[in-house]
C-alpha atoms as a PDB file:
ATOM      1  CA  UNK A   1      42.410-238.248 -16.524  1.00  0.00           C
ATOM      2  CA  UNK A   2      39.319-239.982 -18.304  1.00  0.00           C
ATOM      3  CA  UNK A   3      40.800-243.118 -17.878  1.00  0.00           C
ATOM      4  CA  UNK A   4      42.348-243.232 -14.440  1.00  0.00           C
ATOM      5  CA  UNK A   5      40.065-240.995 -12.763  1.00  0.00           C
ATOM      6  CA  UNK A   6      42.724-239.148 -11.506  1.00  0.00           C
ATOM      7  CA  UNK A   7      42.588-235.204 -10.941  1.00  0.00           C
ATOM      8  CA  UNK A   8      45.921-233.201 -12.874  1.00  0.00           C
ATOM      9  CA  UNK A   9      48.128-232.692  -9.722  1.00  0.00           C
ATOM     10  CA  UNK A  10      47.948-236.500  -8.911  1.00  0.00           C
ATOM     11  CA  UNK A  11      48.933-237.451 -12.539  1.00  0.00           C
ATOM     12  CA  UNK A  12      51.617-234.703 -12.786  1.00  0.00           C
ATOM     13  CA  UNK A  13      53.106-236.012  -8.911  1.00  0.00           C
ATOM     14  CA  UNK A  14      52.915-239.609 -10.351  1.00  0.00           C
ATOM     15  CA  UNK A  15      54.661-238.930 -13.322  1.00  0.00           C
ATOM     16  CA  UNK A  16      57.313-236.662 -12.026  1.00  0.00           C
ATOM     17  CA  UNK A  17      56.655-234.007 -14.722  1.00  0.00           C
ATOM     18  CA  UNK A  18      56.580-230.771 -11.743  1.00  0.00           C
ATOM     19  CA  UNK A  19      58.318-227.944 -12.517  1.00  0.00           C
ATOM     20  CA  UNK A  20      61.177-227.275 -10.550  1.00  0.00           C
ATOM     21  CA  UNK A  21      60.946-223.833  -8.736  1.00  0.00           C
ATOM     22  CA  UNK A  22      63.139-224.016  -5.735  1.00  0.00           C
ATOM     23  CA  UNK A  23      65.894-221.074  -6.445  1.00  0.00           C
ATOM     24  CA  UNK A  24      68.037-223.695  -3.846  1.00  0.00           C
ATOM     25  CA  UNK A  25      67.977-226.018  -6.180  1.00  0.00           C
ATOM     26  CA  UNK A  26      68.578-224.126  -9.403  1.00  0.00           C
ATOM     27  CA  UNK A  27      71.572-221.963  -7.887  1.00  0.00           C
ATOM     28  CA  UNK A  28      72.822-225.413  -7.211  1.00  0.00           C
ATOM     29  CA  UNK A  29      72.668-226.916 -10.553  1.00  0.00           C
ATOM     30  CA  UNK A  30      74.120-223.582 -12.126  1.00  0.00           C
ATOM     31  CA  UNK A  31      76.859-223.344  -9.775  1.00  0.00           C
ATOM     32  CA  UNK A  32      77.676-227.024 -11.184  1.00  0.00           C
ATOM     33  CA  UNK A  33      77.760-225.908 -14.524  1.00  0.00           C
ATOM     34  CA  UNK A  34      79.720-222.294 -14.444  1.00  0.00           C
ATOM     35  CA  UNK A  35      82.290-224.616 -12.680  1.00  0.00           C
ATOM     36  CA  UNK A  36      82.586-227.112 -15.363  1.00  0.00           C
ATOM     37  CA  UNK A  37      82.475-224.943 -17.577  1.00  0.00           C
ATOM     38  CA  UNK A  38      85.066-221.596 -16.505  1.00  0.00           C
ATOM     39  CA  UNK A  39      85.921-221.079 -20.061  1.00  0.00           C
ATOM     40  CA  UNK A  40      82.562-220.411 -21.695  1.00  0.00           C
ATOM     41  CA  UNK A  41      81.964-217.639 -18.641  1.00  0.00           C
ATOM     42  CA  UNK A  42      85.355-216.091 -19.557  1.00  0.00           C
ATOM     43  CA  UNK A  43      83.872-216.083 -23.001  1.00  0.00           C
ATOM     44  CA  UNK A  44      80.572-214.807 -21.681  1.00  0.00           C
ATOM     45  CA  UNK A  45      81.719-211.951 -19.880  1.00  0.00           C
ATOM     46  CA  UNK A  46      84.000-210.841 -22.653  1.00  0.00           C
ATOM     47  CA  UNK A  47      80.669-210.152 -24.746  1.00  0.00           C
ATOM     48  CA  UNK A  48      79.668-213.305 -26.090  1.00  0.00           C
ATOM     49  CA  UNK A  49      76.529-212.980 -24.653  1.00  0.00           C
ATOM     50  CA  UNK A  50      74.693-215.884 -27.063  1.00  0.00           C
ATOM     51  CA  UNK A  51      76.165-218.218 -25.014  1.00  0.00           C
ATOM     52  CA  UNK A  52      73.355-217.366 -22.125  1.00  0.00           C
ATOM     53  CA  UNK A  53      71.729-220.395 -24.137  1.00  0.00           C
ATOM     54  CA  UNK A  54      74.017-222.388 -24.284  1.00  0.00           C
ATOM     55  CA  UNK A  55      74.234-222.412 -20.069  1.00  0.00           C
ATOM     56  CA  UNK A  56      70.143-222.031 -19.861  1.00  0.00           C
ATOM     57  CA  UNK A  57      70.963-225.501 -21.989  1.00  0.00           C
ATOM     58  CA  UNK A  58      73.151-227.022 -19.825  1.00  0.00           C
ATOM     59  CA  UNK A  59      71.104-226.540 -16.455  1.00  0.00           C
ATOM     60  CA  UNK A  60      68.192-227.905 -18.038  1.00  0.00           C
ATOM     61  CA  UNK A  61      70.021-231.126 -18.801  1.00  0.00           C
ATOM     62  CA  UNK A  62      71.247-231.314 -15.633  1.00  0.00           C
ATOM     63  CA  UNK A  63      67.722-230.742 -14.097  1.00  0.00           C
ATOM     64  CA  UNK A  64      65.950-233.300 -16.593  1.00  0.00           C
ATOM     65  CA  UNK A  65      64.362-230.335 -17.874  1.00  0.00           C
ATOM     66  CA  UNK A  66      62.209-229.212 -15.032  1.00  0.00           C
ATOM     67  CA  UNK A  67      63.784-226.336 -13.833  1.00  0.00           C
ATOM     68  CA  UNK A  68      61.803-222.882 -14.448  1.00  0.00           C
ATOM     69  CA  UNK A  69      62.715-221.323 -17.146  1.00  0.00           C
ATOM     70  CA  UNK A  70      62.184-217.893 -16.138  1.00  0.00           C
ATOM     71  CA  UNK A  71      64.126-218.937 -12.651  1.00  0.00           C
ATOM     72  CA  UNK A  72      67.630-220.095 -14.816  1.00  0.00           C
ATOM     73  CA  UNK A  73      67.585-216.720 -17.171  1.00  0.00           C
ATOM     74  CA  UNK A  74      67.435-214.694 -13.913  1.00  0.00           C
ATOM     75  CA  UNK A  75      69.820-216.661 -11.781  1.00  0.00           C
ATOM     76  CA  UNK A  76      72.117-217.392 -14.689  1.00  0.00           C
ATOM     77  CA  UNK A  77      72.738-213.375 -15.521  1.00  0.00           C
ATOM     78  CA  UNK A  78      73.097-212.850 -12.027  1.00  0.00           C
ATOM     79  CA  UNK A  79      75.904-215.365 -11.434  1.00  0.00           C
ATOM     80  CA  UNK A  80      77.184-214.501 -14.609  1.00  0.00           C
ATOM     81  CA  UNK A  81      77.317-210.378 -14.178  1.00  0.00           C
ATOM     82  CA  UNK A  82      79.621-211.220 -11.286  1.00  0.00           C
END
């Protein structure tokens, strides 16, 4: 900022580091991954719960980590309860 003059939200726009908060979006990326993925959830929802990680993982890879965090964990248990 001291050296561009720039305020934050410019730099953060020009950079492309925004945090990605549309659900739209995330449900998207998540249905990707439960799909490609059909044996993990079998594993899931026969009480291997740890691998919640490993598909919070997995949609921030396939976001180039900018999804919300707090978004994935709710969306992911969601899809993954039923």
């Amino acid at each position: 900022m001291l050296e561009s003059g720039q305020g934050a939200r410019a730099i953060v726009d020009a950079k492309g580091l925004r945090q990605v908060s549309d659900t739209g979006a995330i449900d998207a990326a998540i249905d990707q991954i439960l799909a490609a993925n059909a044996d993990k959830v079998a594993e899931y929802r026969s009480g291997k719960d740890k691998l919640l990680g490993f598909f919070v993982g997995q949609v921030m890879k396939a976001t180039g980590g900018k999804a919300n965090p707090g978004l994935v964990n709710e969306a992911l248990k969601r899809k993954l309860a039923g």
